[in-house]
PDB file of N, CA and C in Angstrom:
ATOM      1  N   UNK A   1      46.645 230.832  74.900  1.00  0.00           N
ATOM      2  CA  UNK A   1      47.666 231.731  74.403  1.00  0.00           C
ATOM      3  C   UNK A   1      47.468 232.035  72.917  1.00  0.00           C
ATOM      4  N   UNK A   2      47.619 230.948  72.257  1.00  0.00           N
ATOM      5  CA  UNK A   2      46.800 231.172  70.664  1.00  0.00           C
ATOM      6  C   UNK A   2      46.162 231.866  70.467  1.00  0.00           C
ATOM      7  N   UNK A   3      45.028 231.736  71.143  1.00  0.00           N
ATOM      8  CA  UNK A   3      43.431 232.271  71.064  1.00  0.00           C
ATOM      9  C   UNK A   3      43.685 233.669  71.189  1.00  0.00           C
ATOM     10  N   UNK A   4      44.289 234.121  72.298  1.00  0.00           N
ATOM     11  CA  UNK A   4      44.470 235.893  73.143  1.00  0.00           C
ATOM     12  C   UNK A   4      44.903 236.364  71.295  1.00  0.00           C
ATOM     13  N   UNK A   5      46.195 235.875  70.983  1.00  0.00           N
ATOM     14  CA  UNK A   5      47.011 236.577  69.565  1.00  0.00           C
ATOM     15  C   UNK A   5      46.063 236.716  68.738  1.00  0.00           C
ATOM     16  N   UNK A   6      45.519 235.062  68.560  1.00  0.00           N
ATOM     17  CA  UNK A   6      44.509 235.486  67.313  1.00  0.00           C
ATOM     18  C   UNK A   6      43.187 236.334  67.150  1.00  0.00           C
ATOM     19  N   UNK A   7      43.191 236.498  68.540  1.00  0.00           N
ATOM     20  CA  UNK A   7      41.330 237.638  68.767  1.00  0.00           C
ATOM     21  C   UNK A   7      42.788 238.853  68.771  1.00  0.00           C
ATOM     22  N   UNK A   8      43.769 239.204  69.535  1.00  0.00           N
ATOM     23  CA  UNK A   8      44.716 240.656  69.059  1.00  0.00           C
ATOM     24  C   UNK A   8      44.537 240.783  67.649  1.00  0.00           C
ATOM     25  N   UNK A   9      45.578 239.508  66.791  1.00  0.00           N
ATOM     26  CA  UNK A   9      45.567 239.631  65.355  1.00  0.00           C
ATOM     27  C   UNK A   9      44.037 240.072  64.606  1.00  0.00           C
ATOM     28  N   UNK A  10      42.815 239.843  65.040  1.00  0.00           N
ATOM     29  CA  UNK A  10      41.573 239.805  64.210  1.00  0.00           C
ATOM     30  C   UNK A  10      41.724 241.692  64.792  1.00  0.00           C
ATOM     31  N   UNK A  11      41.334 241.637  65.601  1.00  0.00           N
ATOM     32  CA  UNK A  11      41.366 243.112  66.603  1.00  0.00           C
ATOM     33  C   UNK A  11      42.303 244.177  65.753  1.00  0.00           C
ATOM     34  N   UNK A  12      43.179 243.702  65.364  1.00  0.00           N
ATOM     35  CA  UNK A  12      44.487 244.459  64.821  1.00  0.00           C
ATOM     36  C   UNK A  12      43.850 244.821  63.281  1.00  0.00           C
ATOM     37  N   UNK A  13      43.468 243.855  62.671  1.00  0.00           N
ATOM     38  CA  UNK A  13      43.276 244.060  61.207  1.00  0.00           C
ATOM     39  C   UNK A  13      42.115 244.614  61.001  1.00  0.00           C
ATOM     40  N   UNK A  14      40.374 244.473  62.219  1.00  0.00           N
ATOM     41  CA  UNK A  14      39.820 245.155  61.665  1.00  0.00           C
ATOM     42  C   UNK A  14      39.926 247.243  62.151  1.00  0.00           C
ATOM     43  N   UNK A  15      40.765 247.378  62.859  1.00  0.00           N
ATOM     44  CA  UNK A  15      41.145 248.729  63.398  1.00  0.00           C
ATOM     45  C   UNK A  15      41.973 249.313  62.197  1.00  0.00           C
ATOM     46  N   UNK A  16      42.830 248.315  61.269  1.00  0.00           N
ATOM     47  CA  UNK A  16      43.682 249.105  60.036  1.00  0.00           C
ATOM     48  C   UNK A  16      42.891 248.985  59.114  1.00  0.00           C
ATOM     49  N   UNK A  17      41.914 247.660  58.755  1.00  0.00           N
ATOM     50  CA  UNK A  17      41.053 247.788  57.831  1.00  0.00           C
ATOM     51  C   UNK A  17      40.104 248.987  58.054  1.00  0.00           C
ATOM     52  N   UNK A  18      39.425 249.315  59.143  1.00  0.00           N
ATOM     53  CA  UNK A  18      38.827 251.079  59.015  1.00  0.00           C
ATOM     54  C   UNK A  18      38.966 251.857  59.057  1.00  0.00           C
ATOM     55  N   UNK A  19      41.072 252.166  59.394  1.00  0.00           N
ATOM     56  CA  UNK A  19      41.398 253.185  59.306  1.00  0.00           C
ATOM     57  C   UNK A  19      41.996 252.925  57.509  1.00  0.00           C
ATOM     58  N   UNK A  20      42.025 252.174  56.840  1.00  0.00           N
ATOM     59  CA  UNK A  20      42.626 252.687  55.148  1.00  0.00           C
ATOM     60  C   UNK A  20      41.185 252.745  54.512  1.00  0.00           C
ATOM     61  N   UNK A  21      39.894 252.245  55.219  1.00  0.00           N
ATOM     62  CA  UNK A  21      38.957 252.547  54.477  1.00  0.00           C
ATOM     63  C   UNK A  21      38.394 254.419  54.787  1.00  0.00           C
ATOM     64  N   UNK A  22      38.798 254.768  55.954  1.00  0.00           N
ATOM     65  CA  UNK A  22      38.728 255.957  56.096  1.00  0.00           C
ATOM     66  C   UNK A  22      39.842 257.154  55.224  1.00  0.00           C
ATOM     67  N   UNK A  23      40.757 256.628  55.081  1.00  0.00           N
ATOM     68  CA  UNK A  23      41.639 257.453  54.493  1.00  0.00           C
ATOM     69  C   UNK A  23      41.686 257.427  53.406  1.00  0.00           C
ATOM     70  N   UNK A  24      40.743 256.314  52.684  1.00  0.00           N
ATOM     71  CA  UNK A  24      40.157 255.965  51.305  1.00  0.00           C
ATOM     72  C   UNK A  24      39.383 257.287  50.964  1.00  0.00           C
ATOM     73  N   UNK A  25      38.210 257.166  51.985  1.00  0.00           N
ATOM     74  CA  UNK A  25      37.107 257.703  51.367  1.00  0.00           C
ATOM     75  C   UNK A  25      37.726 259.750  51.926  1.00  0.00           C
ATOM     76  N   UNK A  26      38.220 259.891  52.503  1.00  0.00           N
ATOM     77  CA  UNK A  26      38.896 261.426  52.772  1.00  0.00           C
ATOM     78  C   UNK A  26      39.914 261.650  51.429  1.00  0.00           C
ATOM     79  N   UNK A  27      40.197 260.553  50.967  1.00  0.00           N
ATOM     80  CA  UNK A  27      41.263 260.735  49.556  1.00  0.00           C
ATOM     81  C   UNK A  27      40.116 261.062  48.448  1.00  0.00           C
ATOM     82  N   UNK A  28      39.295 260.299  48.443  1.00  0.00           N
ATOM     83  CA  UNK A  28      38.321 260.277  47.084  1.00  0.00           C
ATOM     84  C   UNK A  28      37.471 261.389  47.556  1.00  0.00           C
ATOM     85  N   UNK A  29      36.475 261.078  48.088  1.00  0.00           N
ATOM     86  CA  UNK A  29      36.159 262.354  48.455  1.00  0.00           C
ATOM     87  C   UNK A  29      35.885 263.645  49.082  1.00  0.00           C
ATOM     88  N   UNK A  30      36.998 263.819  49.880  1.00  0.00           N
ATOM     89  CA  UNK A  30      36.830 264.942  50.863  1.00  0.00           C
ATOM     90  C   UNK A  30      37.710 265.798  50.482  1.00  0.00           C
ATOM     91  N   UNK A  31      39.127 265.312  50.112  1.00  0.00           N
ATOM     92  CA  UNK A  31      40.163 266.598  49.639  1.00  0.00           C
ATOM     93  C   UNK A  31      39.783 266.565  47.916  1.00  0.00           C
ATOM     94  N   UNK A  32      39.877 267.806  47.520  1.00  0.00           N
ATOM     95  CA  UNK A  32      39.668 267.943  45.977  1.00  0.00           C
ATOM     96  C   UNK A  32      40.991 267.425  45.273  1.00  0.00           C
ATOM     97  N   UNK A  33      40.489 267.106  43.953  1.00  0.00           N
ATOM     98  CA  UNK A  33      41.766 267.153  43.050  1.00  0.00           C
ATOM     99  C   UNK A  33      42.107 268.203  42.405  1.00  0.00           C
ATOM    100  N   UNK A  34      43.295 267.993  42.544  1.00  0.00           N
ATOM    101  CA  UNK A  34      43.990 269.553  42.155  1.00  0.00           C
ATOM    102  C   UNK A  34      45.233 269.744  41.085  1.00  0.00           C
ATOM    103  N   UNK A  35      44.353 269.400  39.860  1.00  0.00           N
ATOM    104  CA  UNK A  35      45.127 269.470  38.477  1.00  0.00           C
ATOM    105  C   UNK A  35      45.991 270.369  38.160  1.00  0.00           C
ATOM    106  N   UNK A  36      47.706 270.242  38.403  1.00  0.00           N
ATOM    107  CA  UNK A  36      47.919 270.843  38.182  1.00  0.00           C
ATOM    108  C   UNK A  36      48.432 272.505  39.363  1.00  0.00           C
ATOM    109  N   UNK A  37      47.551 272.399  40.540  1.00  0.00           N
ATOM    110  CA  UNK A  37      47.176 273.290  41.265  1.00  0.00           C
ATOM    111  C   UNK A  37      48.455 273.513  42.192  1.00  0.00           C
ATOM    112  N   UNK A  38      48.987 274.310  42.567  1.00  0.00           N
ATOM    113  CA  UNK A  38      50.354 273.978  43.558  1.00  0.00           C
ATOM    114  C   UNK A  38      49.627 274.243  44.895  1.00  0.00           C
ATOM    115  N   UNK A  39      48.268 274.742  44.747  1.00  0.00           N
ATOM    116  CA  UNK A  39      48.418 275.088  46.246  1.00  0.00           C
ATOM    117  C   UNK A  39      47.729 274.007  46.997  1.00  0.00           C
ATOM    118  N   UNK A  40      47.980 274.061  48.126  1.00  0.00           N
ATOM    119  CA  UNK A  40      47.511 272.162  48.667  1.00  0.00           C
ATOM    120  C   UNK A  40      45.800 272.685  49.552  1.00  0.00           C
ATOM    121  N   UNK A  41      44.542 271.973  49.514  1.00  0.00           N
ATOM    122  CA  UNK A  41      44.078 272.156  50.248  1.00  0.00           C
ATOM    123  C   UNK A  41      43.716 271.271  51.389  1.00  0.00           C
ATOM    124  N   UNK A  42      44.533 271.742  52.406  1.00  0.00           N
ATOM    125  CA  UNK A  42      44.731 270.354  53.485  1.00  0.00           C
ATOM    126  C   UNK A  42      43.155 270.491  54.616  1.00  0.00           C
ATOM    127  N   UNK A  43      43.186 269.120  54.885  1.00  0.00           N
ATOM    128  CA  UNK A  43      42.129 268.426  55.849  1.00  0.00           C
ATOM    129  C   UNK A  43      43.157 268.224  57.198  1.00  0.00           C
ATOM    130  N   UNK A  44      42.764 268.654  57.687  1.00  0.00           N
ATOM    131  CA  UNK A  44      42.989 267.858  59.296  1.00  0.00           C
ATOM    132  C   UNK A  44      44.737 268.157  59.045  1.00  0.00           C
ATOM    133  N   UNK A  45      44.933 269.394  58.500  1.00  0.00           N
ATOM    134  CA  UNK A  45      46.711 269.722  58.573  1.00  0.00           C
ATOM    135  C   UNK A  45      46.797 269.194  57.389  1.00  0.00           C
ATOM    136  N   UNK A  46      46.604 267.968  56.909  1.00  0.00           N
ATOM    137  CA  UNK A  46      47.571 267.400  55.681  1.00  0.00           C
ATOM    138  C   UNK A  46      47.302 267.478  54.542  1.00  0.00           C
ATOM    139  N   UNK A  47      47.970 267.589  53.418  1.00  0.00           N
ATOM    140  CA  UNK A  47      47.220 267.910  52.055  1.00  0.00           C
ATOM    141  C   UNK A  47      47.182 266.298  51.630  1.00  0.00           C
ATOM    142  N   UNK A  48      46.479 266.067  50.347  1.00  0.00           N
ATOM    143  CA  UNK A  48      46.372 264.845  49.974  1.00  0.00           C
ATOM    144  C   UNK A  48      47.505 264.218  49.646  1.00  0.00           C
ATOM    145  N   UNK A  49      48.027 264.441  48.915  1.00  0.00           N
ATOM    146  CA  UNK A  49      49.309 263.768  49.242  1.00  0.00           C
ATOM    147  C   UNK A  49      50.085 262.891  50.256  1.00  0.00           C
ATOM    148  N   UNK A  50      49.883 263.597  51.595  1.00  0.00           N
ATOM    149  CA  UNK A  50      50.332 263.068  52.631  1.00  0.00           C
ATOM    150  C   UNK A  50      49.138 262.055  52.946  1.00  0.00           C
ATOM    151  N   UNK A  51      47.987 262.606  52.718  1.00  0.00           N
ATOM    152  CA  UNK A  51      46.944 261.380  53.024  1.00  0.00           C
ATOM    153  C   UNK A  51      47.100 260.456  52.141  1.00  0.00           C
ATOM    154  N   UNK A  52      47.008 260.091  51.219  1.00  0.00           N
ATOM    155  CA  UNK A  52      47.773 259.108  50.379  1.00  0.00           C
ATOM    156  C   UNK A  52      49.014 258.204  50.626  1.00  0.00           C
ATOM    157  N   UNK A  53      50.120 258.626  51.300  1.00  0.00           N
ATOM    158  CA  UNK A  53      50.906 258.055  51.739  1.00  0.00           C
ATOM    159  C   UNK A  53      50.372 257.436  52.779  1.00  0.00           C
ATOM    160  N   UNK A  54      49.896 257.884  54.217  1.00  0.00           N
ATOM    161  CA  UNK A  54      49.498 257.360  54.786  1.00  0.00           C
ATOM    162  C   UNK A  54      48.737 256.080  54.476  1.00  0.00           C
ATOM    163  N   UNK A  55      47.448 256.331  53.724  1.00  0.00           N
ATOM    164  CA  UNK A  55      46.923 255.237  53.112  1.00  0.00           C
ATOM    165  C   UNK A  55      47.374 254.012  52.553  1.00  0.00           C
ATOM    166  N   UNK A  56      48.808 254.483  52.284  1.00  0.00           N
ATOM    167  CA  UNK A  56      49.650 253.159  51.464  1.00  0.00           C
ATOM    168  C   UNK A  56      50.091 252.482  52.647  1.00  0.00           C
ATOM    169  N   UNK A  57      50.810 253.235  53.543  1.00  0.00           N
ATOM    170  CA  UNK A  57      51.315 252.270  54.465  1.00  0.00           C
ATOM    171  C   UNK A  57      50.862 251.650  55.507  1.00  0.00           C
ATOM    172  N   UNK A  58      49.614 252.369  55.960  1.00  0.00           N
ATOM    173  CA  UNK A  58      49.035 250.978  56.796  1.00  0.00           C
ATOM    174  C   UNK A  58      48.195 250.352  56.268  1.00  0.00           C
ATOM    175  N   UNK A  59      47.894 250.332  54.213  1.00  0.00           N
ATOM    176  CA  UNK A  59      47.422 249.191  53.535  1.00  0.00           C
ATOM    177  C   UNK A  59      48.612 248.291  53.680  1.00  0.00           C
ATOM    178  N   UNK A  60      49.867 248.674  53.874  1.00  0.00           N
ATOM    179  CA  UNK A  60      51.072 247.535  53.687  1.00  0.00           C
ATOM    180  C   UNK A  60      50.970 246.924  55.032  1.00  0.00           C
ATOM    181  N   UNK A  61      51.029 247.273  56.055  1.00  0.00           N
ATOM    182  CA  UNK A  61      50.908 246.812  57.231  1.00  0.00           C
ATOM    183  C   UNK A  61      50.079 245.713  57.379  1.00  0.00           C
ATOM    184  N   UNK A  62      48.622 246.449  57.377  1.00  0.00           N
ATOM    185  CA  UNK A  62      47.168 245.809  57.149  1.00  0.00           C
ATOM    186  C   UNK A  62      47.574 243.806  55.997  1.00  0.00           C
ATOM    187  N   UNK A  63      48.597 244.490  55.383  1.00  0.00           N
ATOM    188  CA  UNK A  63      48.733 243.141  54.472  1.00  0.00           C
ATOM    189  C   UNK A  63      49.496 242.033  55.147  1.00  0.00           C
ATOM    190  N   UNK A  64      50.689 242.657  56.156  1.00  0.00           N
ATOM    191  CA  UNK A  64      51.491 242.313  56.375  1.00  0.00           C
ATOM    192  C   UNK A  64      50.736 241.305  57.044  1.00  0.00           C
ATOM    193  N   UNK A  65      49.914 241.963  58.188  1.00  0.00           N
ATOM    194  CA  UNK A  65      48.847 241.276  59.313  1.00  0.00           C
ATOM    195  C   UNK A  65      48.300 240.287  58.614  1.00  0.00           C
ATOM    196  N   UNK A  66      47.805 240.499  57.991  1.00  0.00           N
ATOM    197  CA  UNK A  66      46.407 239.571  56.572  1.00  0.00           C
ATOM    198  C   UNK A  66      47.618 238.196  56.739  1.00  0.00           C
ATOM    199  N   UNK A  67      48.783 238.242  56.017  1.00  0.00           N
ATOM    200  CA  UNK A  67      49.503 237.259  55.906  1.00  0.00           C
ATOM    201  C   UNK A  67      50.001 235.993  57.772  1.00  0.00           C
ATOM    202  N   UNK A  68      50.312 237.487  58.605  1.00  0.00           N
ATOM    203  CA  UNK A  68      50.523 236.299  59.998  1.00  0.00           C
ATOM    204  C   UNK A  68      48.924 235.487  60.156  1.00  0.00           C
ATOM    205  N   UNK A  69      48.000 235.979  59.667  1.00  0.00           N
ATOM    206  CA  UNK A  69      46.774 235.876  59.885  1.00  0.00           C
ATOM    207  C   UNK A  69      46.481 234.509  59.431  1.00  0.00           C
ATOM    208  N   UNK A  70      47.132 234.553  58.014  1.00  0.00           N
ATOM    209  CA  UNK A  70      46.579 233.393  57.072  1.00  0.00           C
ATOM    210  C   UNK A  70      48.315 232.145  57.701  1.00  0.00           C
ATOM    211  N   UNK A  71      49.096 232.424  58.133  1.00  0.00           N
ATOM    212  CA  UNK A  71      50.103 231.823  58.887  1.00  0.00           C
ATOM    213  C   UNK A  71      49.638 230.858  60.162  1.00  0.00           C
ATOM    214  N   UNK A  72      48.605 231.453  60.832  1.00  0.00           N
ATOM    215  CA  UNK A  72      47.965 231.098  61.975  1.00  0.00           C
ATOM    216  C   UNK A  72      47.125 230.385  61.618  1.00  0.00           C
ATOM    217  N   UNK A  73      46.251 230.551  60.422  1.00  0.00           N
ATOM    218  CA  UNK A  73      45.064 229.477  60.039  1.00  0.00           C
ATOM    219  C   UNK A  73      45.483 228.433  59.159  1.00  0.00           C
ATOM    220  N   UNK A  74      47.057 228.386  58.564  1.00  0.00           N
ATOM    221  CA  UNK A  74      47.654 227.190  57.846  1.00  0.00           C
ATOM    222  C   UNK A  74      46.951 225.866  57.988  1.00  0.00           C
ATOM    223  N   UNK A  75      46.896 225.254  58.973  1.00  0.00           N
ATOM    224  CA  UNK A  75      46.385 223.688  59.495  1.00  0.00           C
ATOM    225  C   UNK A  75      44.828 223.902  58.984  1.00  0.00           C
ATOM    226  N   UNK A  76      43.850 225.221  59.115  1.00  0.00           N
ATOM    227  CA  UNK A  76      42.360 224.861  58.665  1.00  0.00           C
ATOM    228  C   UNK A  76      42.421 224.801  57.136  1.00  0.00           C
ATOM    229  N   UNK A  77      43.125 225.883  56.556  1.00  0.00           N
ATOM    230  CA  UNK A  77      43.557 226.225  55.136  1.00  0.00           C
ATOM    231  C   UNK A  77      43.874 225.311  54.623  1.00  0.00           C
ATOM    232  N   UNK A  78      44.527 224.278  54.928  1.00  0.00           N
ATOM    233  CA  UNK A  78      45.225 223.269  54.476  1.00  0.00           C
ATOM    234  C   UNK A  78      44.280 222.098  54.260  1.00  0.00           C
ATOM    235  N   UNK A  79      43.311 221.868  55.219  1.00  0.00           N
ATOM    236  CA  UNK A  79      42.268 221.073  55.464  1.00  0.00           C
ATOM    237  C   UNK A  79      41.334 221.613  54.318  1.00  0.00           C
ATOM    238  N   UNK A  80      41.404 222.575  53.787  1.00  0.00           N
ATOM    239  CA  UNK A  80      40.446 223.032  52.597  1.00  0.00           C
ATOM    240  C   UNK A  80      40.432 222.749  51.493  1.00  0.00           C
ATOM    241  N   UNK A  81      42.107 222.912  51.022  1.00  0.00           N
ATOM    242  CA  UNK A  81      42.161 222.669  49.790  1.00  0.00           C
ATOM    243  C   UNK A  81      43.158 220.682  49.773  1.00  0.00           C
TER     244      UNK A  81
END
């Protein structure tokens, strides 16, 4: 039962870890910066902005996970330090 969560939990974090590294690299470099510019030039519907948000919140998520993660490995963690 452990085991199933913790291969979900690993499963879980590396699917958000490549989706904020994707929405990383579409922030930096795929939509332009636009100093100033009002008009939005959107990717895939959304202007950067909205990709940016996105990016924040399933980095918060992604953290949230990181933490049940490091919750579950307490007893090896502990054995470490």
């Amino acid at each position: 039962m452990k085991r199933n969560f913790n291969n979900t939990i690993n499963l879980i974090m590396l699917f958000l870890s490549l989706f904020t590294v994707s929405t990383g690299f579409i922030i930096w470099f795929v939509i332009p910066r636009g100093h100033g510019n009002p008009a939005c030039t959107p990717f895939a519907g959304m202007c950067r902005h909205t990709w940016a948000s996105i990016h924040a919140y399933i980095a918060l998520i992604l953290i949230v996970i990181m933490v049940v993660h490091l919750v579950l490995h307490y007893r090896w963690l502990k054995k470490l330090i």
